[in-house]
Protein backbone atom coordinates (compact mmCIF):
# COMPACT_ATOMS: atom_id res chain seq x y z
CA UNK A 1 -18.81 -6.19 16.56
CA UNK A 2 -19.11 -3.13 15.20
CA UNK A 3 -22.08 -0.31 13.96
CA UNK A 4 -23.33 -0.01 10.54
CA UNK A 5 -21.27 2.02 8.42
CA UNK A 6 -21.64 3.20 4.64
CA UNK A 7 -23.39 0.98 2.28
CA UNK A 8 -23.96 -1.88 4.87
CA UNK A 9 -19.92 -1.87 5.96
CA UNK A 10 -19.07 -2.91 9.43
CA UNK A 11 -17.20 0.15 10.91
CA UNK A 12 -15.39 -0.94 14.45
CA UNK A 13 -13.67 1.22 16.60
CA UNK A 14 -11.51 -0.83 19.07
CA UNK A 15 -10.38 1.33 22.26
CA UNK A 16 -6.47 0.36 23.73
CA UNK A 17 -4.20 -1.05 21.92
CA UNK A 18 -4.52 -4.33 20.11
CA UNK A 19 -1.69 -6.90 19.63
CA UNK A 20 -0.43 -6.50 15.89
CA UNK A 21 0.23 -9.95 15.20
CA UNK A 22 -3.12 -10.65 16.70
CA UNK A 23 -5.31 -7.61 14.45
CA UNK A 24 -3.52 -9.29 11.26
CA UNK A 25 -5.01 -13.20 12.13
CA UNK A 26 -7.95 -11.14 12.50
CA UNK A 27 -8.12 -9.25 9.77
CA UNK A 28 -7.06 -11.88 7.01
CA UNK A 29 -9.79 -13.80 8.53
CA UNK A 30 -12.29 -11.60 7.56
CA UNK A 31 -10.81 -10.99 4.23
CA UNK A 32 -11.16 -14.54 3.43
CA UNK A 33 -14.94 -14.73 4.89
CA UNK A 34 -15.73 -11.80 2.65
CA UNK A 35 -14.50 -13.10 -0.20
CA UNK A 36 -16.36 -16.52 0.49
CA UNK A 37 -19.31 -14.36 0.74
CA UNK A 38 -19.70 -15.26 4.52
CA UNK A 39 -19.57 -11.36 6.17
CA UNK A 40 -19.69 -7.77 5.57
CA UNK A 41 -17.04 -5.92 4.49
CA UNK A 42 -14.88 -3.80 7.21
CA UNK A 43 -13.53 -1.09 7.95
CA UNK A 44 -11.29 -1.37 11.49
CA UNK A 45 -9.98 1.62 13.26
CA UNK A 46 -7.25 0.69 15.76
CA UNK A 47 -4.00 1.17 17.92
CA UNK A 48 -1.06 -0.60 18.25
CA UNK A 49 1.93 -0.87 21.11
CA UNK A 50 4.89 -0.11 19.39
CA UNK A 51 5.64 -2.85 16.56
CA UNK A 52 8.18 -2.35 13.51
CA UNK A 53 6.30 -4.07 10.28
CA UNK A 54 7.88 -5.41 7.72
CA UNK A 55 6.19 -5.42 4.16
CA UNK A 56 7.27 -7.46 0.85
CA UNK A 57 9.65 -4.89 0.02
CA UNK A 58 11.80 -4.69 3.24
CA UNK A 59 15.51 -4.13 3.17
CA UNK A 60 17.71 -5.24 6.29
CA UNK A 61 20.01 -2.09 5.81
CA UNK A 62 16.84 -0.02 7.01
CA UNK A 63 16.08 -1.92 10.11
CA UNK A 64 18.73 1.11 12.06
CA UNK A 65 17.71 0.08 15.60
CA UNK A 66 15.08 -3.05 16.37
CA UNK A 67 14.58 -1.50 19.52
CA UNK A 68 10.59 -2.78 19.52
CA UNK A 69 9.24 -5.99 17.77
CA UNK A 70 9.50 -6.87 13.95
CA UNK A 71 6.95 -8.50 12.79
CA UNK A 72 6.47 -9.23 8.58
CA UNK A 73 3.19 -7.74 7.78
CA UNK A 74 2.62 -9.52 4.28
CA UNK A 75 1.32 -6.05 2.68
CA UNK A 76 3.52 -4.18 0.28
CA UNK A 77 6.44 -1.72 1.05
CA UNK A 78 8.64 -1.55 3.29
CA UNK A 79 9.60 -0.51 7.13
CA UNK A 80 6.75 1.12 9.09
CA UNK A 81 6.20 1.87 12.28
CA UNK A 82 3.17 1.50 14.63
CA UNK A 83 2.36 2.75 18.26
CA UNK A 84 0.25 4.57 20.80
CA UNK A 85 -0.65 8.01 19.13
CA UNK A 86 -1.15 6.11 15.76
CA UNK A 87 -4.70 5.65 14.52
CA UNK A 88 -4.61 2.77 12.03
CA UNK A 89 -7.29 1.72 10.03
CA UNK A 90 -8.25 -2.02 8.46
CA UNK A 91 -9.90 -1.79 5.05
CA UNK A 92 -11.58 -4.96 4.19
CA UNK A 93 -13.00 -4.23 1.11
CA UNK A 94 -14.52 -6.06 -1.77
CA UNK A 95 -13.11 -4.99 -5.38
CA UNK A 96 -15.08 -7.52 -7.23
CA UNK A 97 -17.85 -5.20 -6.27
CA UNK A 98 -15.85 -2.04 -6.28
CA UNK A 99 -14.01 -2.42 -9.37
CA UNK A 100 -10.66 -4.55 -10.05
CA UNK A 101 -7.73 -1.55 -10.00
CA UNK A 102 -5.89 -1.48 -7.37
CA UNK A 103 -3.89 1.85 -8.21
CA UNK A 104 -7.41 3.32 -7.81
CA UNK A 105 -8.19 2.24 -4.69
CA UNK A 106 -4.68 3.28 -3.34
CA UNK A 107 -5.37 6.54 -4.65
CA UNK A 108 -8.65 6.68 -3.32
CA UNK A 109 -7.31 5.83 0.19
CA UNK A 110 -4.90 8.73 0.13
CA UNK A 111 -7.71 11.16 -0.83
CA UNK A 112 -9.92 9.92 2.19
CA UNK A 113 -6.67 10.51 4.46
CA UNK A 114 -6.35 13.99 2.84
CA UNK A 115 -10.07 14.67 3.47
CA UNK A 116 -10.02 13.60 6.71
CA UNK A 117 -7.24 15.77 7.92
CA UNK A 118 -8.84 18.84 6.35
CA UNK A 119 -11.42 18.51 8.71
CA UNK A 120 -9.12 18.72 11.25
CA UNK A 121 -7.39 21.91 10.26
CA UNK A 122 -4.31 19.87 8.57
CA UNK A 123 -3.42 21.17 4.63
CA UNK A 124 -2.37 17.00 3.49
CA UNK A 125 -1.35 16.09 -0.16
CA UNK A 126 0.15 13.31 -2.08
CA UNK A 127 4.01 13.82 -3.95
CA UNK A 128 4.02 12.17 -7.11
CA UNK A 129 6.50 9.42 -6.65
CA UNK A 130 6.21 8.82 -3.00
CA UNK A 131 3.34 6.84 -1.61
CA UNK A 132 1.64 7.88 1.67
CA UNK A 133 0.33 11.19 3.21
CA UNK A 134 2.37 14.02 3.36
CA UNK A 135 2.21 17.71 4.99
CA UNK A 136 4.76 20.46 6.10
CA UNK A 137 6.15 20.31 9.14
CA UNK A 138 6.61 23.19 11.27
CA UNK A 139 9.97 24.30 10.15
CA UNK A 140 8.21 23.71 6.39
CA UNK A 141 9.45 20.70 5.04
CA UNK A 142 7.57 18.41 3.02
CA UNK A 143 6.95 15.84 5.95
CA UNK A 144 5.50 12.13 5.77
CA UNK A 145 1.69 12.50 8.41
CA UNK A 146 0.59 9.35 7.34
CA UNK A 147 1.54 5.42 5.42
CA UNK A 148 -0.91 3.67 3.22
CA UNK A 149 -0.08 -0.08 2.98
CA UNK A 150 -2.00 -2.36 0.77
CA UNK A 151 -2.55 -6.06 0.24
CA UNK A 152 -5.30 -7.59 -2.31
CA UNK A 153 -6.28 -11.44 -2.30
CA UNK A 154 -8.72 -12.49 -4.23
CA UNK A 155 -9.78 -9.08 -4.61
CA UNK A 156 -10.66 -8.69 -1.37
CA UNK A 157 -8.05 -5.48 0.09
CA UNK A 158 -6.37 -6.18 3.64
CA UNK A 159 -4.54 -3.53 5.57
CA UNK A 160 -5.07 0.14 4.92
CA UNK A 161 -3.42 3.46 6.34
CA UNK A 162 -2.20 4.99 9.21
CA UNK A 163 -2.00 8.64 10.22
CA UNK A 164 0.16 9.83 12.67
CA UNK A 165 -2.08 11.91 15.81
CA UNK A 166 0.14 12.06 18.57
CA UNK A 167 3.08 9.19 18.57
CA UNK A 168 6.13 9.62 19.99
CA UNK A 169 7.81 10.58 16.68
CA UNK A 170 11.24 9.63 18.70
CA UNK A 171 10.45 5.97 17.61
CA UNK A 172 10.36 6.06 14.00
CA UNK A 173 14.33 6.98 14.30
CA UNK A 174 14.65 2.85 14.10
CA UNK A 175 14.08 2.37 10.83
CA UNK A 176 13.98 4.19 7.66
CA UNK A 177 10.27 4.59 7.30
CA UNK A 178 9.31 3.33 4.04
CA UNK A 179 12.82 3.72 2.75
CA UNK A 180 12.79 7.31 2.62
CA UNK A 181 15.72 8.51 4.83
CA UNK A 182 15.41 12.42 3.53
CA UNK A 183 12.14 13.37 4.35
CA UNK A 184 11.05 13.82 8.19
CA UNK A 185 7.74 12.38 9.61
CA UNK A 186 5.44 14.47 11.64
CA UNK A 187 2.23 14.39 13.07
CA UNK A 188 -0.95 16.05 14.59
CA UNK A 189 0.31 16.76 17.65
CA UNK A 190 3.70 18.13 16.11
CA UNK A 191 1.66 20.76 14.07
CA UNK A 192 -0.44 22.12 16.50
CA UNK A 193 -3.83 20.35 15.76
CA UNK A 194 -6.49 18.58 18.11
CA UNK A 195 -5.02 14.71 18.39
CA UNK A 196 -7.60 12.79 19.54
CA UNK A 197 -8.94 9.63 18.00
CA UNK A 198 -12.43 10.22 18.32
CA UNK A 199 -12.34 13.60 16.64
CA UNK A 200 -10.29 12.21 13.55
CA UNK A 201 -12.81 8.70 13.37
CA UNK A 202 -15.39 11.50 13.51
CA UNK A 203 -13.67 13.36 10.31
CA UNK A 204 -13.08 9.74 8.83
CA UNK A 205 -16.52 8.79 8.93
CA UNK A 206 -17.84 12.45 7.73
CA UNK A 207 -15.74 11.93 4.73
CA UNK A 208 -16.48 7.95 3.98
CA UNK A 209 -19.07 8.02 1.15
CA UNK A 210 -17.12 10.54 -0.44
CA UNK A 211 -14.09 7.67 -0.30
CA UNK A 212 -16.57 5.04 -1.67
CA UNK A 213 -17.83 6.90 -4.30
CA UNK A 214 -14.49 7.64 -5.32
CA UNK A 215 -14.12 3.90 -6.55
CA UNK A 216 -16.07 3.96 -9.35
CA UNK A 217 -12.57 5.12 -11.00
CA UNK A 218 -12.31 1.55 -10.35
CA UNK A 219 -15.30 0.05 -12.30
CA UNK A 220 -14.59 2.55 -15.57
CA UNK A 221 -11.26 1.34 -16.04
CA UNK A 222 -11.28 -1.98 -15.26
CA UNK A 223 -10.33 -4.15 -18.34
């Protein structure tokens, strides 16, 4: 279990690296006990071995090299990769009290990301047509730091984001993450900046009610 988070959410932290296909049985678990009304809402921060998902949107001509596991991960998009470095993060979330728009809360997800690597000393943004976190690399190209991934059943979100600290950038080369072969990932670590998980949950959770309260975007336009 985890501690108390904002507004009664269950914020867990789970040290080593968890099994992917195992942390998705869990998580869709929880998703359906939330929406049942049966537990708190959750937000999970986690690391995986390396794993190659696969979302809705996957095309086989992008799989380059399956040199680690692929496993389908249900949420939208495409490729992504996960691994030791990675800090991923679970968002089990309840729209029917946050307000039915999903574009919002995608966007609000981003800006938490954003926030969050501020804190660390890392100058984030979002590019209008491409999903996910981006930065500039050192050589200053617009370069993918981070993958938001999303899911919603019954209004209830699963999955969430994942930011790249210090992976072994090396193994994204085996697919083409997210299906966008021009643009270069980096990381942390590849910029320079402190790559810890505990300092970057600590900037997470400094920047969490400013990621709730970013919802209501949610509750004005729903129809």
């Amino acid at each position: 279990m985890g501690t108390d988070g904002p507004e009664g959410i269950e914020w867990r932290v789970t040290a080593g690296l968890t099994d992917y296909a195992q942390a998705l049985a869990t998580m869709e678990a929880r998703a359906a006990a939330v929406a049942a009304g049966d537990a708190r809402e959750l937000v999970w921060l986690l690391e995986h071995p390396p794993v190659y998902t696969a979302g809705t949107s996957a095309d086989p001509d992008e799989l380059i090299d399956p040199r680690f596991p692929v496993v389908p991960a249900g949420r939208g998009g495409r490729y992504t990769y996960h691994g030791p470095g990675q800090r991923v993060g679970y968002l089990v979330l309840d729209l029917n009290r946050r307000g039915r728009d999903v574009r919002c809360f995608v966007h609000a997800v981003e800006g938490w990301v954003i926030a969050a690597l501020a804190r660390i000393g890392i100058v984030a943004f979002r590019a209008p047509g491409r999903i996910g976190i981006w930065t500039h690399d050192a050589a200053g190209r617009e370069a993918k730091i981070g993958a938001i991934g999303i899911r919603v059943r019954r209004w209830v979100t699963l999955h969430g984001f994942s930011v790249n600290l210090s992976p072994d950038l090396g193994h994204f080369s085996g697919i083409v993450p997210c299906g966008l072969a021009e643009f270069p990932v980096t990381s942390a670590d590849a910029l320079g900046k402190i790559a810890d998980h505990a300092t970057f949950d600590a900037a997470l959770a400094l920047t969490a009610d400013a990621f709730l309260d970013s919802l209501i975007c949610a509750g004005e336009n729903e129809t």
